[in-house]
C-alpha atoms as a PDB file:
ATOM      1  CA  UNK A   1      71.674 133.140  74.757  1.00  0.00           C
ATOM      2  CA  UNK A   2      68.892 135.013  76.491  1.00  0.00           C
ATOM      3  CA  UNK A   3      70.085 136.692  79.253  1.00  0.00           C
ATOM      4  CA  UNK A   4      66.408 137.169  80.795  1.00  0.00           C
ATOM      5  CA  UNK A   5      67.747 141.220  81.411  1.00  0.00           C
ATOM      6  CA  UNK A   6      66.544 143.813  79.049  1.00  0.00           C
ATOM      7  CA  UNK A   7      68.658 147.551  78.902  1.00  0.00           C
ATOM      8  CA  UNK A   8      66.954 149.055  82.157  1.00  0.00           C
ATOM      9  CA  UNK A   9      67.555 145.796  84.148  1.00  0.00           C
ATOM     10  CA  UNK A  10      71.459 145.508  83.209  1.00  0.00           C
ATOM     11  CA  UNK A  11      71.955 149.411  83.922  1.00  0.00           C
ATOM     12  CA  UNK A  12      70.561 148.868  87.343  1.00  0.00           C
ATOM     13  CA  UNK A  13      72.408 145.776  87.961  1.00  0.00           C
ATOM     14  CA  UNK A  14      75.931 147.176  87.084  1.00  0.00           C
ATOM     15  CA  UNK A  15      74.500 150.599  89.216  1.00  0.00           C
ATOM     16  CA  UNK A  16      74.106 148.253  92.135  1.00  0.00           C
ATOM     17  CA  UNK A  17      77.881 146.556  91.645  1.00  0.00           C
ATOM     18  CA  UNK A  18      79.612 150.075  91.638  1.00  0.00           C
ATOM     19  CA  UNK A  19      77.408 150.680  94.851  1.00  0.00           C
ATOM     20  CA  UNK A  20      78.781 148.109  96.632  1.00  0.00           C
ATOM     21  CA  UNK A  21      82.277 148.348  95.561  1.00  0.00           C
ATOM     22  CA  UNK A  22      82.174 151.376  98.086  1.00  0.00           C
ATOM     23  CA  UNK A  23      81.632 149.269 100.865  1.00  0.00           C
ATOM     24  CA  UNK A  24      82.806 145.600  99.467  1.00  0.00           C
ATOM     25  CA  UNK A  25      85.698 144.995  97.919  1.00  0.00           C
ATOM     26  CA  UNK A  26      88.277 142.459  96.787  1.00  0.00           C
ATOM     27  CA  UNK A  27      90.297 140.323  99.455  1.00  0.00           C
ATOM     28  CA  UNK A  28      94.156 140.957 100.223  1.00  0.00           C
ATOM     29  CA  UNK A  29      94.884 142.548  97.123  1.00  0.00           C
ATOM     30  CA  UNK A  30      98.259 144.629  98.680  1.00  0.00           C
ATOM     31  CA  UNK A  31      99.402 141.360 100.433  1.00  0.00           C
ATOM     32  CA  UNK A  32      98.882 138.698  97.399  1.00  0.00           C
ATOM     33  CA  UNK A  33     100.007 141.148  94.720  1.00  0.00           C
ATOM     34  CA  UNK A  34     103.087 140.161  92.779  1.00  0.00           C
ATOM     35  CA  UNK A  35     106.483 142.145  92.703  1.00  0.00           C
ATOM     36  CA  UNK A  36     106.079 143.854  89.103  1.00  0.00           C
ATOM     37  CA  UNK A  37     106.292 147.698  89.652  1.00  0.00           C
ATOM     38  CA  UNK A  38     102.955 149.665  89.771  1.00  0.00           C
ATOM     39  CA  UNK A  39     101.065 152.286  91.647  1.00  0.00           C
ATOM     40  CA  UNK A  40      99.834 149.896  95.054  1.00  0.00           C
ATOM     41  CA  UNK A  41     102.672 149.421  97.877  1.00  0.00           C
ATOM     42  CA  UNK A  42     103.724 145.718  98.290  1.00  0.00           C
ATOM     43  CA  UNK A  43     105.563 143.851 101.135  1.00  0.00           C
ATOM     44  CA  UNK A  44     109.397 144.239  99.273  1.00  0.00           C
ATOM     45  CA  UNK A  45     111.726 147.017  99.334  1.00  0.00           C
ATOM     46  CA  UNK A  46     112.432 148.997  95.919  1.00  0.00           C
ATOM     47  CA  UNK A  47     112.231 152.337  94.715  1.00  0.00           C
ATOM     48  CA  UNK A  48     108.705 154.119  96.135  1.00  0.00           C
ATOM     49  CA  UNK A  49     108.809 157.094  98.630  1.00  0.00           C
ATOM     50  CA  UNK A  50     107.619 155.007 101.297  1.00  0.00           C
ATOM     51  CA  UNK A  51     110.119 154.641 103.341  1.00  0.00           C
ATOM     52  CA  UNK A  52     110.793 151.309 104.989  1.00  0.00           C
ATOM     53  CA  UNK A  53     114.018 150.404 106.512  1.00  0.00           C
ATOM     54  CA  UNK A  54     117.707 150.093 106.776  1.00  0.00           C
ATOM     55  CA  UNK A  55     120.227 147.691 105.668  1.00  0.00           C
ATOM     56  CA  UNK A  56     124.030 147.843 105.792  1.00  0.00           C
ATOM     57  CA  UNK A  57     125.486 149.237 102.581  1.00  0.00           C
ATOM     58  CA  UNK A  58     127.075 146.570 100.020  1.00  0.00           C
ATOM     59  CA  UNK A  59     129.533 146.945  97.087  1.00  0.00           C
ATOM     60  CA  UNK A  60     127.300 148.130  94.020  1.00  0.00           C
ATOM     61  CA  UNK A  61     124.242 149.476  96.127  1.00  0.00           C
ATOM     62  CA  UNK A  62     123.389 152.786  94.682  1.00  0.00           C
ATOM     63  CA  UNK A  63     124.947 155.251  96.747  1.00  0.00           C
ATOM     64  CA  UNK A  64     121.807 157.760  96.065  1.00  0.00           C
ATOM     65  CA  UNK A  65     120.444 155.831  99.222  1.00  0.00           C
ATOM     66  CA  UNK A  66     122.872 155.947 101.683  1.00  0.00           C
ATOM     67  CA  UNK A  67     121.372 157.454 104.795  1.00  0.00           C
ATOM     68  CA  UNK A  68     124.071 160.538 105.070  1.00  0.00           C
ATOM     69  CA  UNK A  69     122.862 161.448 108.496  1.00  0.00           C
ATOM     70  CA  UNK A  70     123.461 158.276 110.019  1.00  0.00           C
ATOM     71  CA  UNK A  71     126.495 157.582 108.940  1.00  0.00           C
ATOM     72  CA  UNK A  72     127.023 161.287 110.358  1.00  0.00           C
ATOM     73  CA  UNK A  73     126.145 160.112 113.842  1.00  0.00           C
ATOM     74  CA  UNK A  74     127.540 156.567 113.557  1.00  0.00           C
ATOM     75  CA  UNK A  75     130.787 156.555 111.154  1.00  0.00           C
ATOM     76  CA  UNK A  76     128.645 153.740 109.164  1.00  0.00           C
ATOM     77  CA  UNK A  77     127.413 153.124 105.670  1.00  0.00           C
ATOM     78  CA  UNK A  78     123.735 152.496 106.060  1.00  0.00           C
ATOM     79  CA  UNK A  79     121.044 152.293 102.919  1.00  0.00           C
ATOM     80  CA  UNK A  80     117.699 153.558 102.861  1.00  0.00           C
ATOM     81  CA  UNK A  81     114.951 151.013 101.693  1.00  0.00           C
ATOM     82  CA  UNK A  82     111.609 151.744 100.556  1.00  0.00           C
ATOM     83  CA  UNK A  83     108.625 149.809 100.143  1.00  0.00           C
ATOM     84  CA  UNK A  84     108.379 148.444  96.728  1.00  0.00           C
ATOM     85  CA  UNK A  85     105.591 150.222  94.533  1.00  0.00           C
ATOM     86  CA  UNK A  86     103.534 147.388  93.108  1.00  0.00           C
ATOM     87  CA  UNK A  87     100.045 147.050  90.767  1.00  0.00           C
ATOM     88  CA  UNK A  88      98.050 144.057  91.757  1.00  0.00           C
ATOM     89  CA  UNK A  89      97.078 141.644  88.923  1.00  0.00           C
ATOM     90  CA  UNK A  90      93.514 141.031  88.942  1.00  0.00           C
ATOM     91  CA  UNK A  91      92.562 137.719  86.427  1.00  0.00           C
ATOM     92  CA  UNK A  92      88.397 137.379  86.138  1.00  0.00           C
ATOM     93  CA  UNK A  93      87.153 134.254  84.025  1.00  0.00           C
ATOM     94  CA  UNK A  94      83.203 134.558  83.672  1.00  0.00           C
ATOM     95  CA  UNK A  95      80.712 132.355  83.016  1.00  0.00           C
ATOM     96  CA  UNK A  96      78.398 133.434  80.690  1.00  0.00           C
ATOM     97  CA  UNK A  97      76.413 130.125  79.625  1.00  0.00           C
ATOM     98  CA  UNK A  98      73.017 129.788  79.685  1.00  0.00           C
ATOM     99  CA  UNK A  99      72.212 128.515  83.644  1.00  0.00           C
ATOM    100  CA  UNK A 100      74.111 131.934  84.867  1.00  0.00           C
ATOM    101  CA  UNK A 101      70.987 133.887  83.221  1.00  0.00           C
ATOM    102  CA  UNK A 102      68.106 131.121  82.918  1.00  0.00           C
ATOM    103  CA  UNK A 103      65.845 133.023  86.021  1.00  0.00           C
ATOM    104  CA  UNK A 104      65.250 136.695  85.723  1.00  0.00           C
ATOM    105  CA  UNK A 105      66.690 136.953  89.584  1.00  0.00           C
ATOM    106  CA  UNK A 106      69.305 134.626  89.368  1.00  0.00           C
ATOM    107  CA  UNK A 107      70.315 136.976  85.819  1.00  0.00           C
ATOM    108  CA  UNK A 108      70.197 139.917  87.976  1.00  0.00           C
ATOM    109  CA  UNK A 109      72.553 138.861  90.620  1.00  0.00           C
ATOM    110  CA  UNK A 110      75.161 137.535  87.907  1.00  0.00           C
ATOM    111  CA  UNK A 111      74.970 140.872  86.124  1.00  0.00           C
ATOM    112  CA  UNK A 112      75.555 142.953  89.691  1.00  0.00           C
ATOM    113  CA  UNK A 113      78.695 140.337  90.351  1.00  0.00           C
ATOM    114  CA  UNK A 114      79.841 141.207  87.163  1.00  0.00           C
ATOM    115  CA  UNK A 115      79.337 144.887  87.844  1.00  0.00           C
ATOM    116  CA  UNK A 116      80.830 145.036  91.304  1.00  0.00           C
ATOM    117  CA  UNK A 117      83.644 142.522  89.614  1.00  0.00           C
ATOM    118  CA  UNK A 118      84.797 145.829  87.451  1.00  0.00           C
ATOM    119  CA  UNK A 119      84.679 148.459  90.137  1.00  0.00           C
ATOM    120  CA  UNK A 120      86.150 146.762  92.770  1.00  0.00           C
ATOM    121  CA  UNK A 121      89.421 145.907  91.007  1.00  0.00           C
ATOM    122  CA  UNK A 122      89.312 149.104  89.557  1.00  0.00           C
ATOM    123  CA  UNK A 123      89.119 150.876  93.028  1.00  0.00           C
ATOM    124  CA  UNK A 124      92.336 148.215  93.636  1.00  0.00           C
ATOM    125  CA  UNK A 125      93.977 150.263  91.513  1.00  0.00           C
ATOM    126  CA  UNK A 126      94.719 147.009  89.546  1.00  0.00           C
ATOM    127  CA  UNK A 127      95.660 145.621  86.336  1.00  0.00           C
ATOM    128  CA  UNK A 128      92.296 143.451  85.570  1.00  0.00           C
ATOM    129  CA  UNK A 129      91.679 141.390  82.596  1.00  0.00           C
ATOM    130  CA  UNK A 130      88.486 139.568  82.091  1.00  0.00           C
ATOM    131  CA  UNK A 131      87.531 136.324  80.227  1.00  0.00           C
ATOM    132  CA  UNK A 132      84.633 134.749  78.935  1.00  0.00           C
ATOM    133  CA  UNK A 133      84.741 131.132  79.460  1.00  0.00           C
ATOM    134  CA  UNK A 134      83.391 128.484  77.099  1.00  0.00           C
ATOM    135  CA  UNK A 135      83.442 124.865  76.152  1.00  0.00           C
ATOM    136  CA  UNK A 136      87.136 125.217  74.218  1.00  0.00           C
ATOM    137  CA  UNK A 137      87.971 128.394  74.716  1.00  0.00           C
ATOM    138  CA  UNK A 138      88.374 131.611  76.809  1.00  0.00           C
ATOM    139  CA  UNK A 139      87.107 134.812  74.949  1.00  0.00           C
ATOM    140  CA  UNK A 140      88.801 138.146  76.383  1.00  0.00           C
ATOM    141  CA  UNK A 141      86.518 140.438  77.273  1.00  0.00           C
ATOM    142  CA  UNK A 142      86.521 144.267  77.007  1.00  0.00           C
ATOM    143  CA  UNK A 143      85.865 146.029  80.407  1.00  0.00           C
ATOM    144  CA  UNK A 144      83.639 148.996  78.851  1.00  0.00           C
ATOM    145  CA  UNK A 145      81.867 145.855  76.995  1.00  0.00           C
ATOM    146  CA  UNK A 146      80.687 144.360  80.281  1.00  0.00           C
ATOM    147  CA  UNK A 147      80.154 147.796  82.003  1.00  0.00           C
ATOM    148  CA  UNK A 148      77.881 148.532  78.827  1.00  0.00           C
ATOM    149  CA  UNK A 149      76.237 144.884  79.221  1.00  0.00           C
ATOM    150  CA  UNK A 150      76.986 144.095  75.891  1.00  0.00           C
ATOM    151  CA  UNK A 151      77.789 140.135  76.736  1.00  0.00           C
ATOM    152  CA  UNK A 152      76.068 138.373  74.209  1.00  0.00           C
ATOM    153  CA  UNK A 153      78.177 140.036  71.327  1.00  0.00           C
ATOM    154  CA  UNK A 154      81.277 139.132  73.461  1.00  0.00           C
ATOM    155  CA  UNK A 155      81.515 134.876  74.342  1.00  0.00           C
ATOM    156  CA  UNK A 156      81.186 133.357  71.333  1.00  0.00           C
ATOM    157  CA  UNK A 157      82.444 130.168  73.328  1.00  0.00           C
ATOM    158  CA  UNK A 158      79.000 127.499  73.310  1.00  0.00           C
ATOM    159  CA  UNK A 159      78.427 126.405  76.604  1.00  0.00           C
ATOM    160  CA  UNK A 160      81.132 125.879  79.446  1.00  0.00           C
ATOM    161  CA  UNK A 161      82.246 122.328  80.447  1.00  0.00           C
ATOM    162  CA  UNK A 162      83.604 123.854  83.771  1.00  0.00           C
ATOM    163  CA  UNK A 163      87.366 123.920  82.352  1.00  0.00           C
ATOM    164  CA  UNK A 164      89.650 126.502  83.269  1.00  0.00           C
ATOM    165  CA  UNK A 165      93.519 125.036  81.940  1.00  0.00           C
ATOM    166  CA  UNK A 166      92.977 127.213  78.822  1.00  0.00           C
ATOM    167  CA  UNK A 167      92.374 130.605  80.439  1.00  0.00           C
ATOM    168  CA  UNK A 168      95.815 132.570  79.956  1.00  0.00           C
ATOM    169  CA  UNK A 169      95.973 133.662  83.854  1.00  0.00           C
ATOM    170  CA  UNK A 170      99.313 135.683  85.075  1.00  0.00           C
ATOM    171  CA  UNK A 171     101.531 134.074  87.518  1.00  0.00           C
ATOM    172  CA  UNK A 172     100.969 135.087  90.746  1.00  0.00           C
ATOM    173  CA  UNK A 173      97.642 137.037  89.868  1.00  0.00           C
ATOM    174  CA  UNK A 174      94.479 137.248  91.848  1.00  0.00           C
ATOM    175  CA  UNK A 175      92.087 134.920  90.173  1.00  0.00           C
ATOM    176  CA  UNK A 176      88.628 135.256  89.832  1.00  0.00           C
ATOM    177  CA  UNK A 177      85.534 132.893  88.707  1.00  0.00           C
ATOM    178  CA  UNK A 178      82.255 134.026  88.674  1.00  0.00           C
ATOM    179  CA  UNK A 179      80.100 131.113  87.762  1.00  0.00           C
ATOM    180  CA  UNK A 180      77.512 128.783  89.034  1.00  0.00           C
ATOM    181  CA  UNK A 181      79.491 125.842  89.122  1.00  0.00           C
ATOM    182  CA  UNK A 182      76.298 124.209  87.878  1.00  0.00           C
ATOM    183  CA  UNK A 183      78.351 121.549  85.609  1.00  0.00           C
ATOM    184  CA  UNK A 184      78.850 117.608  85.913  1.00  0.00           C
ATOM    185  CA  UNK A 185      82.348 117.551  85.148  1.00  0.00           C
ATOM    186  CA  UNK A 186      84.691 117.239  88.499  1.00  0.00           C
ATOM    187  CA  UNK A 187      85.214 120.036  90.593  1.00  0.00           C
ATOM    188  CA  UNK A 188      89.344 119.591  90.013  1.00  0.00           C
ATOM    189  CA  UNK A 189      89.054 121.253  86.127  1.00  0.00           C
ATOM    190  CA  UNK A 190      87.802 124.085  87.747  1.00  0.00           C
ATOM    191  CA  UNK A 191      89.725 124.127  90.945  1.00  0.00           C
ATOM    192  CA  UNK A 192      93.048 123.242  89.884  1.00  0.00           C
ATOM    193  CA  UNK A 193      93.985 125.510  86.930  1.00  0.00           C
ATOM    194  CA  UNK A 194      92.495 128.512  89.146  1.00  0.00           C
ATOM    195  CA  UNK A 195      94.616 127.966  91.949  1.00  0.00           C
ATOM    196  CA  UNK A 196      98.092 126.871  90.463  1.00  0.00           C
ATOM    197  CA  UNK A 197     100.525 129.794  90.709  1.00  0.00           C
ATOM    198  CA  UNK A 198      97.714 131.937  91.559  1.00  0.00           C
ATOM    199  CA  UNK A 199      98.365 134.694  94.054  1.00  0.00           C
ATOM    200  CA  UNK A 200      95.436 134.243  95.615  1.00  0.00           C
ATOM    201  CA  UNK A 201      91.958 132.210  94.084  1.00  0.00           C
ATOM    202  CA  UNK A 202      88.210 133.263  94.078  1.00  0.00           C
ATOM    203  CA  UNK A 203      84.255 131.728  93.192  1.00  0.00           C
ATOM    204  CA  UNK A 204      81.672 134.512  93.716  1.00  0.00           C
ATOM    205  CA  UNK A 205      79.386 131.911  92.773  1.00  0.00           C
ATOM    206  CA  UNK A 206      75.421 133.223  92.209  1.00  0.00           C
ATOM    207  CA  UNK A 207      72.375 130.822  92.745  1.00  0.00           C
ATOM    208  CA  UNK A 208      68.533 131.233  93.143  1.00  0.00           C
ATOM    209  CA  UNK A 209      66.211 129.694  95.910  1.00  0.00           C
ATOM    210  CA  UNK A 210      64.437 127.762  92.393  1.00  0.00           C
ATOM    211  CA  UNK A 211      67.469 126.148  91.367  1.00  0.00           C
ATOM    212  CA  UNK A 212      68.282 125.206  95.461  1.00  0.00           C
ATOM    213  CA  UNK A 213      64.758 124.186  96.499  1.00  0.00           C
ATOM    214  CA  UNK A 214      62.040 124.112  93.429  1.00  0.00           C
ATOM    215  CA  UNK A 215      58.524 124.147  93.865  1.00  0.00           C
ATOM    216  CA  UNK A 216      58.156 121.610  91.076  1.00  0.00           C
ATOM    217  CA  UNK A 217      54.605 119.947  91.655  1.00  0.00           C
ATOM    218  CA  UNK A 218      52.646 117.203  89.912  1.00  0.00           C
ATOM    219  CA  UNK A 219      52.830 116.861  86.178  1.00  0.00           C
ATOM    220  CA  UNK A 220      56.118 119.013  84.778  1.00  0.00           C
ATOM    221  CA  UNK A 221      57.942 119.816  81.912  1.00  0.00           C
ATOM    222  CA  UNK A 222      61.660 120.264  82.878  1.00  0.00           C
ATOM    223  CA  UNK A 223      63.678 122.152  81.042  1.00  0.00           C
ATOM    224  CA  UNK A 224      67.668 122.216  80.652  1.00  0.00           C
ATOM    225  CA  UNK A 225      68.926 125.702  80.971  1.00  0.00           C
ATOM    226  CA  UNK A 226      72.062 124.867  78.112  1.00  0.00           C
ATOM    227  CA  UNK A 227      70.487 123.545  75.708  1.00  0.00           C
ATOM    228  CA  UNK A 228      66.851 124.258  75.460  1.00  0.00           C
ATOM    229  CA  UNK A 229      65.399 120.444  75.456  1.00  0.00           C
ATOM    230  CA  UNK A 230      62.569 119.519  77.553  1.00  0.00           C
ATOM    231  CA  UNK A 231      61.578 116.568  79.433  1.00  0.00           C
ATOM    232  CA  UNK A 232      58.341 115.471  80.971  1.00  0.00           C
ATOM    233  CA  UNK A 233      58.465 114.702  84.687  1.00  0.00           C
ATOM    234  CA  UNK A 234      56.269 113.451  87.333  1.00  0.00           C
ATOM    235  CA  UNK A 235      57.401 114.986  90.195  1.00  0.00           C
ATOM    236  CA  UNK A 236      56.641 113.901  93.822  1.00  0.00           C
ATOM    237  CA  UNK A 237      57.797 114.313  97.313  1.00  0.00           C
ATOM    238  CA  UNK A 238      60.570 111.606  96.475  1.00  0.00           C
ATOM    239  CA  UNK A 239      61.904 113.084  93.372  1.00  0.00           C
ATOM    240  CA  UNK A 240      62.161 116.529  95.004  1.00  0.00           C
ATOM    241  CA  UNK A 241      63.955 115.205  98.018  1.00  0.00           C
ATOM    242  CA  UNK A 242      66.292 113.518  95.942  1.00  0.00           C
ATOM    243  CA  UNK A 243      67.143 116.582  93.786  1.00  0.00           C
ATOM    244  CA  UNK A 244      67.608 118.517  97.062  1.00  0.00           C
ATOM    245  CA  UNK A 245      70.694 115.557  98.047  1.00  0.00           C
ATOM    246  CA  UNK A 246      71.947 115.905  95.070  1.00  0.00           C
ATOM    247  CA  UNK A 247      72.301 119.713  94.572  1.00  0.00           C
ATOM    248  CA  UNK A 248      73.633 119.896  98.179  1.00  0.00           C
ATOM    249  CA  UNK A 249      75.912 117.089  97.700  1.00  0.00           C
ATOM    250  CA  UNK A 250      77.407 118.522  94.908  1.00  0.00           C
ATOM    251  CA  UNK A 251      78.111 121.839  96.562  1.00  0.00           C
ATOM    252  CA  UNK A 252      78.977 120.029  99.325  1.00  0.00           C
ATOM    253  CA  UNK A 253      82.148 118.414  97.011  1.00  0.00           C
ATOM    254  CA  UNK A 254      82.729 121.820  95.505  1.00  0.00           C
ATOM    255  CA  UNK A 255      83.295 123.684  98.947  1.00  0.00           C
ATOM    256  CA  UNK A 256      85.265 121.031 100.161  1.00  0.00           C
ATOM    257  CA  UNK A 257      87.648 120.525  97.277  1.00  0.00           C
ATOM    258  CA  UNK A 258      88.273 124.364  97.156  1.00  0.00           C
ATOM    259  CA  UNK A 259      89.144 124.613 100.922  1.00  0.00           C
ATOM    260  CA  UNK A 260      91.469 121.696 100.709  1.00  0.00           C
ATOM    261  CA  UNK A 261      92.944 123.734  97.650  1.00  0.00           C
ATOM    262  CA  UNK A 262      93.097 126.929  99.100  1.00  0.00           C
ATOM    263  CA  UNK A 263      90.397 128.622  97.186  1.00  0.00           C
ATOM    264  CA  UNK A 264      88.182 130.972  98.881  1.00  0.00           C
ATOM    265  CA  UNK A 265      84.539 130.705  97.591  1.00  0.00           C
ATOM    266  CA  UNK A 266      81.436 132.594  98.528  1.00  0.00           C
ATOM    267  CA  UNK A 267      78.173 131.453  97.594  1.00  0.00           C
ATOM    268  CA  UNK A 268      75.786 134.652  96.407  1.00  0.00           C
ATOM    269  CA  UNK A 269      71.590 134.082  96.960  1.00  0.00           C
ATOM    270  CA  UNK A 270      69.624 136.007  94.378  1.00  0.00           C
ATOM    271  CA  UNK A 271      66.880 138.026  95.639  1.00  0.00           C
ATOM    272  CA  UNK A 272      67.092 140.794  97.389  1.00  0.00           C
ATOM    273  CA  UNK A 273      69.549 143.898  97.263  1.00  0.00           C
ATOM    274  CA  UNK A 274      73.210 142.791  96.496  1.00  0.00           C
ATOM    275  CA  UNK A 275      74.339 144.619  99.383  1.00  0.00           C
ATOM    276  CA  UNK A 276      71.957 142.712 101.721  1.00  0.00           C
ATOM    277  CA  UNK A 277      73.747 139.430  99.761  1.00  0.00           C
ATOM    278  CA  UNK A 278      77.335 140.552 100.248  1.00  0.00           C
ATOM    279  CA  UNK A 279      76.745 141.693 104.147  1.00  0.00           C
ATOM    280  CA  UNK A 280      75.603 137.791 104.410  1.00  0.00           C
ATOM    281  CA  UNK A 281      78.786 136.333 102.933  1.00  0.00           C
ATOM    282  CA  UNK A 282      81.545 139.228 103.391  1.00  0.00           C
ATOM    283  CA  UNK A 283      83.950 137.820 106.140  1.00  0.00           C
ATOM    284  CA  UNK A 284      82.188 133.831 105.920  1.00  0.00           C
ATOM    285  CA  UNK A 285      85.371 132.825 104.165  1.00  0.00           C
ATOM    286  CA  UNK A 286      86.949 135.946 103.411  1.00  0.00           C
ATOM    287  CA  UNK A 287      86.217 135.652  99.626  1.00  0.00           C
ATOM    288  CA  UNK A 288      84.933 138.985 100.085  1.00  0.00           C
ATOM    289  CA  UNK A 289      85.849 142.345 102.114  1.00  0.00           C
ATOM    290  CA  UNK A 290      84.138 144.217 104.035  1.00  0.00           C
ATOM    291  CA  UNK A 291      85.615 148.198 103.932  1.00  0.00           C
ATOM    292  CA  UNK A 292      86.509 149.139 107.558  1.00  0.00           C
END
């Protein structure tokens, strides 16, 4: 796989993703998190130093949390409640076939995604594992790996059929996908395996004004971004225009099936600076934050 990036491209890529995880960041991490202890406070009650309200005492509450002065001033057993320290669960699958990286922008903007991926849920303070997604498998992936842009050493998985029921993700995690959803099979092998039992469910997908609207012209030689093969083409007005219905019916299907689902998915344009991409989509759907 050539990732069209060479050693100075990836560094500033991954240099532009912990940029903007100072102003971006990941959505709703304190309210979606889980109830498995950690450093982040969540919405239960448990043992942090936070403190969050009262209850009346029952039989076999730990007396270390009566509220002594109250019952001083009202004769009654009371208990202390604290907000629950919790450590969000962060889940990223990645794909890394060929169409992420097949135009040098379009490579770019997948490697900055990637970047800002790892910083942001490491400025969550949360418990992130990341996955390279194939056709049969998901490969986990090392966090200094991907910070280094060592990728190609890491998949190992051929090219990605768009499933996602093999990915081990934790119950009640905040799921990630960072793809291009540039795939024939149905949207639902995606959609469905990220969403079920998720605690919340993300597509930073990337995409390039090429792949959207191509210049194609006259006699062509198409070429398929997976696989290598090429194919001669004649193309006209006509077969552009039908291209163009095609690509936008087929995101068309993908952003409806993942709001019906629940899935909050942000389209990201190559081109440009990443920050200038985020600021365009940051608060469209919520799929990404913008720091107050």
């Amino acid at each position: 796989m050539n990732l069209g990036l060479d050693k100075t491209d990836t560094k500033n890529a991954l240099a532009a993703g912990e940029a903007a995880a100072h102003v971006f960041g990941l959505p709703d991490l304190r309210d979606k998190a889980g109830r498995q202890g950690g450093d982040v406070a969540g919405l239960g009650t448990g043992g942090s130093i936070d403190f969050h309200d009262h209850r009346t005492y029952l039989p076999g509450d730990d007396v270390r949390h009566i509220n002594w002065q109250a019952y001083g001033r009202t004769g009654t057993y009371t208990m202390k409640l604290f907000r629950e320290e919790v450590q969000p669960m962060v889940d990223v699958a990645i794909d890394l076939s060929a169409s992420m990286f097949f135009e040098r922008e379009k490579a770019q903007r997948a490697a900055e995604l990637i970047g800002f991926a790892c910083f942001a849920a490491a400025r969550a303070q949360s418990s992130v594992r990341f996955w390279g997604v194939g056709e049969a498998k998901a490969v986990p992936l090392d966090a200094g790996d991907l910070l280094a842009g060592r990728w190609e050493d890491l998949t190992g998985a051929g090219e990605w059929s768009g499933e996602l029921s093999f990915v081990p993700f934790r119950r009640g995690s905040v799921r990630l996908m960072i793809g291009d959803l540039l795939h024939e099979e149905s949207p639902s092998k995606t959609l469905l395996p990220l969403a079920d039992g998720a605690g919340l469910a993300l597509i930073w997908a990337p995409f390039c004004e090429e792949e959207a609207s191509p210049s194609w012209q006259d006699s062509c030689e198409l070429e398929d971004a997976e696989n290598g093969s090429r194919m001669p083409v004649w193309c006209d007005g006509g077969l552009l225009g039908r291209y163009r219905k095609a690509y936008n019916r087929h995101f068309t299907l993908w952003t409806g099936e993942a709001h019906r689902l629940g899935i909050r998915m942000a389209r990201v344009a190559a081109g440009g600076s990443l920050h200038e991409a985020l600021l365009r989509v940051a608060g469209e759907n919520q799929a990404i934050r913008l720091n107050c």
